[in-house]
Protein backbone atom coordinates (compact mmCIF):
# COMPACT_ATOMS: atom_id res chain seq x y z
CA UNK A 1 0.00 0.00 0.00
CA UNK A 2 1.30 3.37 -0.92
CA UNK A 3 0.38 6.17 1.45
CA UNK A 4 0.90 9.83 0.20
CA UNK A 5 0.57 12.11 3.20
CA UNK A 6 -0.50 16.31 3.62
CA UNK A 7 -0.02 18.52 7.08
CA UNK A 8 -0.95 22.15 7.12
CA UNK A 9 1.28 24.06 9.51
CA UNK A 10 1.77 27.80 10.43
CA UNK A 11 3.29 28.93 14.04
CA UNK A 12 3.58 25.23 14.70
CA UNK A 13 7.64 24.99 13.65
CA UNK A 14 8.30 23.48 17.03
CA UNK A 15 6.46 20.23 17.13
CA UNK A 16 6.67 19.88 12.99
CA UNK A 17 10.34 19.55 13.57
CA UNK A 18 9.78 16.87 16.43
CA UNK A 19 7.28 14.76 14.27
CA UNK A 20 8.84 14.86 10.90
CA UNK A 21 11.89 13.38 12.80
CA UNK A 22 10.13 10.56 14.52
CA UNK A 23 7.72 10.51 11.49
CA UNK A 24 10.53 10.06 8.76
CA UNK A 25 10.68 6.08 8.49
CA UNK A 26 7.42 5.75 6.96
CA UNK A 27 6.81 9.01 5.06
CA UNK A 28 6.67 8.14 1.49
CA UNK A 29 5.33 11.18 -0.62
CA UNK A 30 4.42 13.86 2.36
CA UNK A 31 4.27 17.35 2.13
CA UNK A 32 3.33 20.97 4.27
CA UNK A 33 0.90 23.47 3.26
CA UNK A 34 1.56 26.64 5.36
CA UNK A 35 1.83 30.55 5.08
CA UNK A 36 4.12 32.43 2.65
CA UNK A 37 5.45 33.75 5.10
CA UNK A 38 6.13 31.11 7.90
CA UNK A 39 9.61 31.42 6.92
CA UNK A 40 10.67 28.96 10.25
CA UNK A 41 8.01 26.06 8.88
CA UNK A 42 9.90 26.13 5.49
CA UNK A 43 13.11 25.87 7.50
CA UNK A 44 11.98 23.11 8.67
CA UNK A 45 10.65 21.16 5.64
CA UNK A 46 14.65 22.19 3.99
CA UNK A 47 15.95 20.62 7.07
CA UNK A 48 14.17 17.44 6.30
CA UNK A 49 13.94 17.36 2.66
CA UNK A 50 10.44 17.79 2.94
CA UNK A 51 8.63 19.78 0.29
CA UNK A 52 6.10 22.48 1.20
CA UNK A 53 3.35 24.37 -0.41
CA UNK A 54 2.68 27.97 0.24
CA UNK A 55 -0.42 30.09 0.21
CA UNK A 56 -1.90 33.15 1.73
CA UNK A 57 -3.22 33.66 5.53
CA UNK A 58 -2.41 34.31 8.98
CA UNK A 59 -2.48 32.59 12.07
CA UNK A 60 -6.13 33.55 13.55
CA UNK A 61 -7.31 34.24 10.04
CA UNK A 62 -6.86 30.69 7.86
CA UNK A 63 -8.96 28.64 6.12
CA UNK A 64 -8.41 25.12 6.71
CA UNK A 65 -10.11 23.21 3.92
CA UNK A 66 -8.52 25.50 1.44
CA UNK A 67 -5.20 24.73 2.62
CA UNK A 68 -5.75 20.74 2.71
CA UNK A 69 -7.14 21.31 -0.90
CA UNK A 70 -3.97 23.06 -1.68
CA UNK A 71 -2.04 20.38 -0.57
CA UNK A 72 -4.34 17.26 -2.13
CA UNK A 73 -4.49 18.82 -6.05
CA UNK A 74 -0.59 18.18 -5.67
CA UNK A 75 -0.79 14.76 -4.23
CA UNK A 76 -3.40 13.57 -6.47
CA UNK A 77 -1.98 14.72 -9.49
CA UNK A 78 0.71 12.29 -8.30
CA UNK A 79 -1.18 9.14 -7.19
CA UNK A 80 -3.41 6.38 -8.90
CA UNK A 81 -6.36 4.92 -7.92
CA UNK A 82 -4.41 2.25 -5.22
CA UNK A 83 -2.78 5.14 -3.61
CA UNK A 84 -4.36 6.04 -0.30
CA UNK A 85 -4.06 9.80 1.50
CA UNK A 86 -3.18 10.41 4.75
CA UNK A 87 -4.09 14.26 6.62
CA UNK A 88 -2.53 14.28 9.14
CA UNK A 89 -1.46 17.17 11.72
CA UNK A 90 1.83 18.54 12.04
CA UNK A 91 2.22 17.69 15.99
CA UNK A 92 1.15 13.62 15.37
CA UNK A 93 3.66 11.32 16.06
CA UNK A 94 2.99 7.99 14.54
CA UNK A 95 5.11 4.78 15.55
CA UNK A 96 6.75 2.72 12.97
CA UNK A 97 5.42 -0.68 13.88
CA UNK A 98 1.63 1.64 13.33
CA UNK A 99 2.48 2.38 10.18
CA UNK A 100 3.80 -1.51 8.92
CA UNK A 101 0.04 -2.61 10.39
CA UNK A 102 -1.55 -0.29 8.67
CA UNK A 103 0.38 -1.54 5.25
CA UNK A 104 -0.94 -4.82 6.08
CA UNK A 105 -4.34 -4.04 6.27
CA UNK A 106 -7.32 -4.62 3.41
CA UNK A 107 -9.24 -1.07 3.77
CA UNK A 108 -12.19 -0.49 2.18
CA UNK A 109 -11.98 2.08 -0.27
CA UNK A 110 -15.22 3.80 0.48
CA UNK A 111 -14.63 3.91 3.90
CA UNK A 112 -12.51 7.40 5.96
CA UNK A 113 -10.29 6.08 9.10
CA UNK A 114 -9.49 7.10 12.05
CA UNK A 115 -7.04 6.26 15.07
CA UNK A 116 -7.22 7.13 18.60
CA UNK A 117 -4.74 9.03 20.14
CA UNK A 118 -2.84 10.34 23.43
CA UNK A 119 -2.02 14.00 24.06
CA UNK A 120 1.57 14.60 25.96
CA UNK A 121 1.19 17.89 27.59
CA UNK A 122 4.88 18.90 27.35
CA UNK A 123 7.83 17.41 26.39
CA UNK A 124 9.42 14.87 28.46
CA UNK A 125 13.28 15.71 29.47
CA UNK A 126 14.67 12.01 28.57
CA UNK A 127 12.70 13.03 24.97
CA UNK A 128 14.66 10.32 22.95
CA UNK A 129 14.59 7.74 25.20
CA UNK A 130 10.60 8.41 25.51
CA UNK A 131 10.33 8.19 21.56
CA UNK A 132 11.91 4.82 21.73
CA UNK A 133 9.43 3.54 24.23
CA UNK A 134 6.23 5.10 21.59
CA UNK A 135 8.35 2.95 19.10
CA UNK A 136 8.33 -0.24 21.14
CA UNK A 137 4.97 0.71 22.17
CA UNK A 138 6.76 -0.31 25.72
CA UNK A 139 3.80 1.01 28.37
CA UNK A 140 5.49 0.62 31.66
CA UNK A 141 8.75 2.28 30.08
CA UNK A 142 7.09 5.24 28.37
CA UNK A 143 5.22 5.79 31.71
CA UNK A 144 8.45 5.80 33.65
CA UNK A 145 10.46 8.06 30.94
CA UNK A 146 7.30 10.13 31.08
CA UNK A 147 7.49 10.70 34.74
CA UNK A 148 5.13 13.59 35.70
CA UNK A 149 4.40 14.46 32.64
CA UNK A 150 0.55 13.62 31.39
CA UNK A 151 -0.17 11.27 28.93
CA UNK A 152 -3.78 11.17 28.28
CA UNK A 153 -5.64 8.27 26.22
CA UNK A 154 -8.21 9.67 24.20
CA UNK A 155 -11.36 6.90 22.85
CA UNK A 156 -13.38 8.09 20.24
CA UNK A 157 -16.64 6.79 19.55
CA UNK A 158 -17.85 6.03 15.55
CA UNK A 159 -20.68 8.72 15.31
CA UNK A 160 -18.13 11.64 16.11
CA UNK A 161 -16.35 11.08 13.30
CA UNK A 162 -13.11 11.52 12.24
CA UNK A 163 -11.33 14.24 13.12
CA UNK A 164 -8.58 15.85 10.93
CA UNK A 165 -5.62 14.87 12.97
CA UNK A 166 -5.53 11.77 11.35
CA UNK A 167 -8.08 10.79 8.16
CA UNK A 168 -7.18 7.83 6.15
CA UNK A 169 -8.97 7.49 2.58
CA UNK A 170 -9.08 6.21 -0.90
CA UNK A 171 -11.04 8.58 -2.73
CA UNK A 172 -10.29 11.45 -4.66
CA UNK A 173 -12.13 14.26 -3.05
CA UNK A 174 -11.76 17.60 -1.57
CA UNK A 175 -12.60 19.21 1.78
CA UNK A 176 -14.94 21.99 2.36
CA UNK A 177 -13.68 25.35 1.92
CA UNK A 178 -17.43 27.37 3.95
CA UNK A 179 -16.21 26.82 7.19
CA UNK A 180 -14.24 28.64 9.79
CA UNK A 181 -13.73 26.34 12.01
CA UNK A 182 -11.28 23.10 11.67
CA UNK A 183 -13.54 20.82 13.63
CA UNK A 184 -16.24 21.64 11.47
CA UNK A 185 -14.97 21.16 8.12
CA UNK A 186 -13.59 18.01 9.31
CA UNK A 187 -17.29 16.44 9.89
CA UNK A 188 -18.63 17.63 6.84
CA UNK A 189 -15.40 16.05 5.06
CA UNK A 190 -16.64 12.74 7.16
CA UNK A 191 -20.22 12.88 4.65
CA UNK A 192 -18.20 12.03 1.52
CA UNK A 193 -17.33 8.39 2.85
CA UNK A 194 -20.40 5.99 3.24
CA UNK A 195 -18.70 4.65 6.43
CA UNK A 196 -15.85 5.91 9.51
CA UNK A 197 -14.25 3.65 10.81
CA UNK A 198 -11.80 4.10 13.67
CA UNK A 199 -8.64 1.46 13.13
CA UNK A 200 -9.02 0.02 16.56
CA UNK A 201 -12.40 -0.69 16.36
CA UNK A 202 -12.33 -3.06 13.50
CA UNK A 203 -8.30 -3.96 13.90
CA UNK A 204 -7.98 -5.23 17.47
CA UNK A 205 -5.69 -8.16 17.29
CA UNK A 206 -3.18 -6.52 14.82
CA UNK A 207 -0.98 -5.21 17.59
CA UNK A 208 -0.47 -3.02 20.25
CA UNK A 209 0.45 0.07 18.85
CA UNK A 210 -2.50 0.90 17.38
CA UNK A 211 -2.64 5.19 18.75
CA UNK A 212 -0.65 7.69 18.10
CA UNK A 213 0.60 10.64 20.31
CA UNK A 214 -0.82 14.05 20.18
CA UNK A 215 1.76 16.95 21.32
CA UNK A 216 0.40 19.74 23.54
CA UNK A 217 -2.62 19.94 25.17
CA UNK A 218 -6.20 18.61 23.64
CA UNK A 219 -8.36 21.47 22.35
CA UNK A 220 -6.24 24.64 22.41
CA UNK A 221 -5.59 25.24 18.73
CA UNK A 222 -8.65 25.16 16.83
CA UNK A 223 -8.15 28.56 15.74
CA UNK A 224 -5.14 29.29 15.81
CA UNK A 225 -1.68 28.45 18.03
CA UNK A 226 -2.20 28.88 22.12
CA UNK A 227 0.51 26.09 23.10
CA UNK A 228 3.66 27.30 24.89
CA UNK A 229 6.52 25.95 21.97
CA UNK A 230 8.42 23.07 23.17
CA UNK A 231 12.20 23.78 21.81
């Protein structure tokens, strides 16, 4: 299975640097929509080889679905009907052995998933040693590395939908560009798929390491950046 993958990122340098390094294993065709002139998020793409997309906007004043769209023309113009797309957001940090599951998987093409996820509120101090615990998906170690840090496990149930953090599809469509909000566009993407499925739901005996970790803190940047940075 090929997976092409889009983030949109403004103000968000910090953790797009952190993710695109744990991230880089299994990215096979990704690439960053963000502002013309986020000059530190196109720093970061030239650091990792990564290639970005640029468009017009500002951190309170964006339109989400037009950047996604921005960022899908390019992919799709690249792909073929076996190809599947992966949104995902710029602070997600997906574990390798995730990723190889996924691969392994017979998806239904008509179908949008999901994953759950855990949010780490700030960055751990032994960071590296923490990533290779997400890797192992080692519990009891991350939890130690962790220390006080929170690590909270998020379950999502089916009629929500899913969200934009991480959508999963085979189908050569386009997101809403008539809404403000990212949440919103996000469920009205959901109505183009006959089914949602979240991964864990349907998946259960695949393995362990079926979530992926959310930096910051859950709800704070709907609309724009409110996290503290993290380097």
């Amino acid at each position: 299975m090929i997976i092409r993958s889009l983030s949109v990122c403004f103000n968000f340098d910090d953790f797009l640097d952190l993710s695109l390094s744990f991230n880089k294993p299994w990215l096979n065709d990704h690439v960053v929509i963000t502002f013309a002139d986020d000059k530190k998020v196109m720093e970061v793409c030239n650091k990792h080889k990564i290639k970005f997309l640029t468009t017009e906007g500002s951190n309170y004043n964006f339109n989400k679905g037009k950047m996604i769209n921005i960022g899908l023309k390019y992919l799709y113009s690249k792909s073929d009907k076996n190809d599947w797309i992966l949104i995902i957001d710029s602070d997600i940090l997906v574990p390798k052995l995730l990723m190889k599951d996924i691969q392994t998987l017979s998806l239904d093409t008509s179908t949008i998933y999901g994953i759950r996820r855990r949010f780490i509120s700030q960055k751990p101090k032994n960071w590296e040693d923490f990533l290779k615990a997400i890797n192992e998906s080692d519990e009891k170690y991350m939890t130690t590395i962790a220390g006080n840090v929170e690590i909270e496990k998020v379950y999502v149930q089916n009629d929500f939908g899913i969200l934009g953090f991480f959508q999963l599809f085979n189908n050569q469509c386009f997101y809403p560009e008539n809404f403000s909000g990212a949440a919103e566009s996000d469920m009205e993407f959901n109505k183009l798929f006959s089914k949602r499925i979240f991964l864990q739901a349907t998946f259960q005996n695949i393995s362990q390491s079926f979530e992926i970790y959310h930096l910051g803190l859950t709800g704070t940047n709907w609309k724009g950046r409110r996290d503290e940075r993290w380097i």
